[in-house]
Structures are given as structure tokens and as C-alpha cells.
Protein backbone atom coordinates (compact mmCIF):
# COMPACT_ATOMS: atom_id res chain seq x y z
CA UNK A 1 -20.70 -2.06 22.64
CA UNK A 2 -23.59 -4.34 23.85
CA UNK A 3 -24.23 -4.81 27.66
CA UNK A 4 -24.82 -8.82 28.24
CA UNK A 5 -25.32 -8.07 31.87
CA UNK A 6 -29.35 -8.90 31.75
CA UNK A 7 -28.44 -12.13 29.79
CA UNK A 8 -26.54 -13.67 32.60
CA UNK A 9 -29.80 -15.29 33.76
CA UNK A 10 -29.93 -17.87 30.60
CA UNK A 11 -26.68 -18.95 30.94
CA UNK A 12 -26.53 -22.52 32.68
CA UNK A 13 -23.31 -24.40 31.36
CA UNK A 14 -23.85 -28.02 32.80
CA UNK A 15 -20.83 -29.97 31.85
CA UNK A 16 -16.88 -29.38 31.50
CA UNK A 17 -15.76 -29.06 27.98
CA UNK A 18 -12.73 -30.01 29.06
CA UNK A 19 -14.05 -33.38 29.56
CA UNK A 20 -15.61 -34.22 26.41
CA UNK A 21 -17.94 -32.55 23.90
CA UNK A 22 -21.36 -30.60 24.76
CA UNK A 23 -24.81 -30.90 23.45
CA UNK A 24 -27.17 -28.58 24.09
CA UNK A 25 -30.65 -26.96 23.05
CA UNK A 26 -30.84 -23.39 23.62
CA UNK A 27 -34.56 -22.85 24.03
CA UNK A 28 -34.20 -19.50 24.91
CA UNK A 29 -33.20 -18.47 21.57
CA UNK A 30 -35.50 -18.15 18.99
CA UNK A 31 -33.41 -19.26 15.72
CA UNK A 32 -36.42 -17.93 13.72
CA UNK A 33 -34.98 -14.28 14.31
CA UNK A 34 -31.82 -14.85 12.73
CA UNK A 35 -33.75 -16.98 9.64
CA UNK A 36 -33.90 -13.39 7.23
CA UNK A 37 -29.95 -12.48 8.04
CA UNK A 38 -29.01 -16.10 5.77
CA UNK A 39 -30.73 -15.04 2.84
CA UNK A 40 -28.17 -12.22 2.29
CA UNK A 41 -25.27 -13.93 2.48
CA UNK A 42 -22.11 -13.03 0.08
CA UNK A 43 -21.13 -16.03 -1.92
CA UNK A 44 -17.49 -17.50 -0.45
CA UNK A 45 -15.37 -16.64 -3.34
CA UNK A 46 -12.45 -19.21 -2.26
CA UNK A 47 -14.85 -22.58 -2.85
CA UNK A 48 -15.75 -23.80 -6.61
CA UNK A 49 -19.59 -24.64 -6.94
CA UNK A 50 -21.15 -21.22 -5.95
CA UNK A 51 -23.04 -23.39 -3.06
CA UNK A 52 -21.48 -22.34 -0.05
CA UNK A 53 -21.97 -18.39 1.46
CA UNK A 54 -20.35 -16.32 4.20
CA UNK A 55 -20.16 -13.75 6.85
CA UNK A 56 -17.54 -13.30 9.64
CA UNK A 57 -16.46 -11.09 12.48
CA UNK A 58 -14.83 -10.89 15.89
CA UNK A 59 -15.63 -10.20 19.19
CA UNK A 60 -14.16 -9.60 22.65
CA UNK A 61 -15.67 -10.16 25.72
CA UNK A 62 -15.10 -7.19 28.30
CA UNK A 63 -16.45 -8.04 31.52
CA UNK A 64 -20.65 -8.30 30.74
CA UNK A 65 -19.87 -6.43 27.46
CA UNK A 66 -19.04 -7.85 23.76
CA UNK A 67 -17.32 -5.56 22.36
CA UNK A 68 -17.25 -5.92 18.34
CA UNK A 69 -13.47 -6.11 17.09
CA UNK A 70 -12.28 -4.11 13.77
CA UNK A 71 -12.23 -5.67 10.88
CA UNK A 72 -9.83 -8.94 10.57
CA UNK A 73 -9.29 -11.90 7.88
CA UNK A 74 -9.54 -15.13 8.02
CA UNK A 75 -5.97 -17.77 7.99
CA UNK A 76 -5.63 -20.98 8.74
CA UNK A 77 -2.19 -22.99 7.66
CA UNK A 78 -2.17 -26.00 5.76
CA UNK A 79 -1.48 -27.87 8.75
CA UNK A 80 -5.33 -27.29 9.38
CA UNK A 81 -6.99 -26.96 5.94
CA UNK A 82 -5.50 -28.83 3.01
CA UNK A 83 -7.78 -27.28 1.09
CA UNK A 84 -7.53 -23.83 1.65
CA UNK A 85 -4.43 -23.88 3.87
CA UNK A 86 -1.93 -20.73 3.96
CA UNK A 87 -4.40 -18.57 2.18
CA UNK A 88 -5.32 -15.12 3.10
CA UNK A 89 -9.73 -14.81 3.02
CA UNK A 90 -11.23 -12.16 3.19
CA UNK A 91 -15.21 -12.31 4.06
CA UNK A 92 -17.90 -9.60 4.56
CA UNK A 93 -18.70 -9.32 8.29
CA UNK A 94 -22.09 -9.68 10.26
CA UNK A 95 -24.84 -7.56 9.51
CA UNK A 96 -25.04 -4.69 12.20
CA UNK A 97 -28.56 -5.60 12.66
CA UNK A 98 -27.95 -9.51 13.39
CA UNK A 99 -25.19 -8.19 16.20
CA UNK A 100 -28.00 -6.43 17.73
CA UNK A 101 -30.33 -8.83 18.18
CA UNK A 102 -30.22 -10.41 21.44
CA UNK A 103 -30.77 -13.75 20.46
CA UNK A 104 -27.27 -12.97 18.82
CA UNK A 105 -25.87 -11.83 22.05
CA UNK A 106 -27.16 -14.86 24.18
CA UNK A 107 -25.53 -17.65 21.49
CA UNK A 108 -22.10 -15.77 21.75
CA UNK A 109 -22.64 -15.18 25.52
CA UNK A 110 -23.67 -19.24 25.81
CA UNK A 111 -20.92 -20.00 23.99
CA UNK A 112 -18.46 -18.02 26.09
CA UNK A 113 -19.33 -19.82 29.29
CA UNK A 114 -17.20 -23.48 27.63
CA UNK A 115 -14.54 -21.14 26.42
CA UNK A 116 -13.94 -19.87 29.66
CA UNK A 117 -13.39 -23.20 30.86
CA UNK A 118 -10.86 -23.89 28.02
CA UNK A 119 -9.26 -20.74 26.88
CA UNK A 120 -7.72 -17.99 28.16
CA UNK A 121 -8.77 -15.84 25.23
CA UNK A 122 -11.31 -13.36 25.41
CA UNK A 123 -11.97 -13.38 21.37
CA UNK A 124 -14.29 -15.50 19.23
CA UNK A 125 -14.68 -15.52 15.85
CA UNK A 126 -18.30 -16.08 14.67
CA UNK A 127 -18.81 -17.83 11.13
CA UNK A 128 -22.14 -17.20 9.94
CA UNK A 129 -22.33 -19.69 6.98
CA UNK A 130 -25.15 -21.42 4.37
CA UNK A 131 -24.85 -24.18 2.46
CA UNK A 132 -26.36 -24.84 -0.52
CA UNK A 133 -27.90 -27.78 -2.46
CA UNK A 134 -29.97 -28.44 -5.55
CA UNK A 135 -30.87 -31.63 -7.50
CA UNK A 136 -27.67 -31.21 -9.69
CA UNK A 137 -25.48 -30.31 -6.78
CA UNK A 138 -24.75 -31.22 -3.52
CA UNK A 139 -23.48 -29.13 -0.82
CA UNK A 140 -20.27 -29.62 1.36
CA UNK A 141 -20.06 -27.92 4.72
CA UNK A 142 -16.37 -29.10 5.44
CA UNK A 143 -14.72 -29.43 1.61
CA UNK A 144 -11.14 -30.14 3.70
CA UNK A 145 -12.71 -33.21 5.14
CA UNK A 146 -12.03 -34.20 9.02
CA UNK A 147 -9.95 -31.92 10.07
CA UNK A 148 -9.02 -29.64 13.40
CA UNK A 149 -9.31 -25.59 12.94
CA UNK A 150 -6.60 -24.62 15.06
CA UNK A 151 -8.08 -23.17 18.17
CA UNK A 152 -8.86 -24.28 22.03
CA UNK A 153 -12.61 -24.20 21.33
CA UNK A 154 -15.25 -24.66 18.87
CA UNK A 155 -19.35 -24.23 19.04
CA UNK A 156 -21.47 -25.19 15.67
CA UNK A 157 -25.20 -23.61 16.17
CA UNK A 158 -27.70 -25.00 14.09
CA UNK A 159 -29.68 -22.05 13.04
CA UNK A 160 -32.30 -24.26 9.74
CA UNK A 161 -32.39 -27.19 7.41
CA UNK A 162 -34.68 -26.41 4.54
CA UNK A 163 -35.43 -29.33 2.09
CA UNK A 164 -32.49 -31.17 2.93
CA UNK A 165 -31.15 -34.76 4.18
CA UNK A 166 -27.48 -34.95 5.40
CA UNK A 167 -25.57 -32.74 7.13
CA UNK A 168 -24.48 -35.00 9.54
CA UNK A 169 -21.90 -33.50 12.59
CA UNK A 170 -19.29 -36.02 13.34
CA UNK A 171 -16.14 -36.06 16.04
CA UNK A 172 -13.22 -38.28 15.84
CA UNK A 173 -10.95 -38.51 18.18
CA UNK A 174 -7.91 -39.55 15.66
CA UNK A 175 -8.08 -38.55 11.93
CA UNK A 176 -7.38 -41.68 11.24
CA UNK A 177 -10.43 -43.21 13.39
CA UNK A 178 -13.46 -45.09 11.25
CA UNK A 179 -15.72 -44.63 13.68
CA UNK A 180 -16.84 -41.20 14.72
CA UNK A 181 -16.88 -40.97 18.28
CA UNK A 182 -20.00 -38.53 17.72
CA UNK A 183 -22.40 -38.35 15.27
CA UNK A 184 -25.70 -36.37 14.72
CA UNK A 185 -27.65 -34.12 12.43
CA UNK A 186 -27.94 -31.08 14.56
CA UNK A 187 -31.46 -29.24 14.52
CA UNK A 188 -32.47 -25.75 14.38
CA UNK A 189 -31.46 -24.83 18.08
CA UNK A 190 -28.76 -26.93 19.25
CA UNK A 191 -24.96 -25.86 20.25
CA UNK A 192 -22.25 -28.48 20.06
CA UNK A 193 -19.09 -27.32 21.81
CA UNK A 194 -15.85 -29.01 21.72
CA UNK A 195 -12.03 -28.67 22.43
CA UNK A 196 -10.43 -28.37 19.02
CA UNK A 197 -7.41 -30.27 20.19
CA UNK A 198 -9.24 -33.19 21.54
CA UNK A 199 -11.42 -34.28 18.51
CA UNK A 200 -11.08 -33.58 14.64
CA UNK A 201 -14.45 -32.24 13.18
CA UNK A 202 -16.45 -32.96 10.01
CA UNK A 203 -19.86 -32.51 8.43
CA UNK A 204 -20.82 -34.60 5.82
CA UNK A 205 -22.46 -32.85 2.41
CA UNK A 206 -25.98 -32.11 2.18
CA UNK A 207 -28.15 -32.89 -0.99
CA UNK A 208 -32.01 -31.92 -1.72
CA UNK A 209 -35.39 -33.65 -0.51
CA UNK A 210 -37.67 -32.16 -3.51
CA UNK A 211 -36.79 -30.80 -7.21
CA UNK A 212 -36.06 -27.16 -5.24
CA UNK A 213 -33.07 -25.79 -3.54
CA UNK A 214 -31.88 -26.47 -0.01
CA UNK A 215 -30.31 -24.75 2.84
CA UNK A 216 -28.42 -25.65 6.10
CA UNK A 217 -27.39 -22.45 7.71
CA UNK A 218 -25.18 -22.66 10.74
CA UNK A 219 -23.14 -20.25 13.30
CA UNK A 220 -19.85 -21.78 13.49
CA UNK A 221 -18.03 -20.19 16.53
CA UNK A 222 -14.27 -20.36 17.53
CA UNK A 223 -12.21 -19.19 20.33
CA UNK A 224 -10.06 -17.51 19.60
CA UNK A 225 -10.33 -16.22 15.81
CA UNK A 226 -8.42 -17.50 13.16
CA UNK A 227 -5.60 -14.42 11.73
CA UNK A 228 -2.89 -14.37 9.76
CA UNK A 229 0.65 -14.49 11.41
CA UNK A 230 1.02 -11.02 10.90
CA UNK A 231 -2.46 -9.62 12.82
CA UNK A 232 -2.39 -11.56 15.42
């Protein structure tokens, strides 16, 4: 269990998620500190192309304590993800030594605040994913293309972007909308938060600067976690 209590003080939510998306730069997180935790990454075994990788785990939040859950997998029905709709994953979770950091505690803490606005859950999944690219390759952060995940509320944290151009973070408010209704490359440091059920998501794929590999590497956080039928 890890006390939050003494984090309270960073924690300024200034807008409603309820009434649209939020964009924010969390300058009291140092994204360098969780830099060396993305270089250990499992492969995702679910995705041809070898060029995404993955972590996952669950939390609660018990009054000014997040409480790490026991381990749970990963579901999402095809309703959400054509791709990999209706199929039981199973990913690696967090390295102990990422929970502990505090920078760790303040993002899921931040990212809290919007859920209490939208949620009555007190769980949240946190996604800890890179995405590769190399001069034969691109990478593709959302392979089921615009899409909702299936939950009230949804944080992407930009954690780098190594040698890359793309990567762009778009909302629509209908699937079937040309016109993103917010775009942006998101930098090391910013959270966007949104309701799941008021825009679909996407992230468009990410290909190489220079003749050497390249890495976005992202916390994706939902609320609540995503488990098949049968756990929840």
C-alpha cells in the first residue's frame, strides 16, 4: 500500500471532464524517472510486427491510499476492438519499482481527480506501453483504428518520443466524423483526459526521423479496468 496523503498538494484539476476533454502539463513530474522502466518492456504477443510492448496492472484508490489490485487480464468485446475484440490478454504487470516511485503515484493520483468527477469506480487500469518504429517499419499505437475502450474515463500520459514524427492524438466525437474534434502530438509531460463515451480515440502510427529505431512510450490510463465478464 502507498500513502498519497503528502501528494494532495500537486493536485489542481481545473476543468470538468464532464464537459469536454483535458489538457494538461504535469510539471511536477519528472517523466525522466520513469524513462529506464520502457526499456524492459515484454513484447505484446497479440499484435503482428514485434513493434509494440506492454505492461499492465490495477489499482484501487482507498481513501489517500492506492492500493495495488491482484493480478487481472485484459478484455475488451468486439464492440470496442475489432481487432482484438472478445479475446482474453494476458500482459506482465508494472515493475514493483516503477509503482514506487512517486512520480508514479502523483500521475495515477492526477488522474484520479477527472475520474472522480466521472466515475463512480475506485479502479484504474494503468497501460504502460512503447511503440516501436524503424526505417522498414512503422509503428501503430491504435491498430483497431478510432475506436472507444469501453470505460467512463480515459488519461494518455506522454512519458518520450525518441527519433520519431507522428504519433498524433486525435478525438472524434462520431466515428464516422472527418474531422477530429482534437488533434495534437502530445509531449513528454502532458495528460489528456477524456470521457470514453463522449469522444472515440485514435493515434495515428509513428515512423523514424534517422536510419535508427524510434520510441513513443506512453501511460495509457482507464477507469475502471478492462476484465473479462467472468472477473469482474
Amino acid at each position: 500500500m502507498l500513502n498519497l496523503s503528502k501528494l494532495q498538494e500537486f493536485i489542481k484539476p481545473e476543468a470538468d471532464c464532464l464537459a469536454s476533454y483535458v489538457l494538461e502539463m504535469l510539471t511536477a513530474i519528472e517523466v525522466d524517472k520513469f524513462r529506464p522502466s520502457f526499456a524492459h518492456l515484454p513484447k505484446d504477443p497479440y499484435l503482428e510486427g514485434n513493434y509494440r510492448f506492454r505492461r499492465l496492472s490495477h489499482f484501487k484508490i482507498v481513501g489517500d491510499r492506492l492500493i495495488k489490485l491482484p493480478h487481472r487480464r485484459l478484455f475488451q468485446s468486439r464492440q470496442y476492438n475489432p481487432l482484438l475484440g472478445d479475446v482474453v490478454r494476458e500482459y506482465s504487470e508494472l515493475d514493483d519499482e516503477l509503482i514506487q516511485l512517486e512520480e508514479f503515484q502523483r500521475l495515477v493520483w492526477e488522474f484520479f481527480q477527472f475520474c472522480q468527477l466521472c466515475s463512480t469506480s475506485q479502479e484504474i487500469g494503468v497501460h504502460q506501453i512503447r511503440t516501436t518504429a524503424s526505417p522498414h517499419q512503422s509503428g501503430n499505437p491504435a491498430p483497431e483504428g478510432i475506436h472507444r475502450d469501453g470505460v467512463d474515463v480515459v488519461g494518455i500520459f506522454s512519458v518520450d518520443r525518441n527519433k520519431i514524427e507522428g504519433g498524433e492524438t486525435h478525438l472524434y466525437q462520431s466515428k464516422d466524423d472527418k474531422l477530429p474534434a482534437f488533434t495534437k502530438v502530445l509531449n513528454p509531460g502532458e495528460l489528456l483526459v477524456f470521457r470514453d463515451a463522449q469522444y472515440f480515440h485514435y493515434t495515428s502510427p509513428v515512423n523514424v526521423l534517422t536510419n535508427e529505431q524510434g520510441t513513443r512510450d506512453v501511460f495509457v490510463l482507464t477507469c475502471p479496468g478492462l476484465f473479462p465478464p467472468n472477473e469482474n
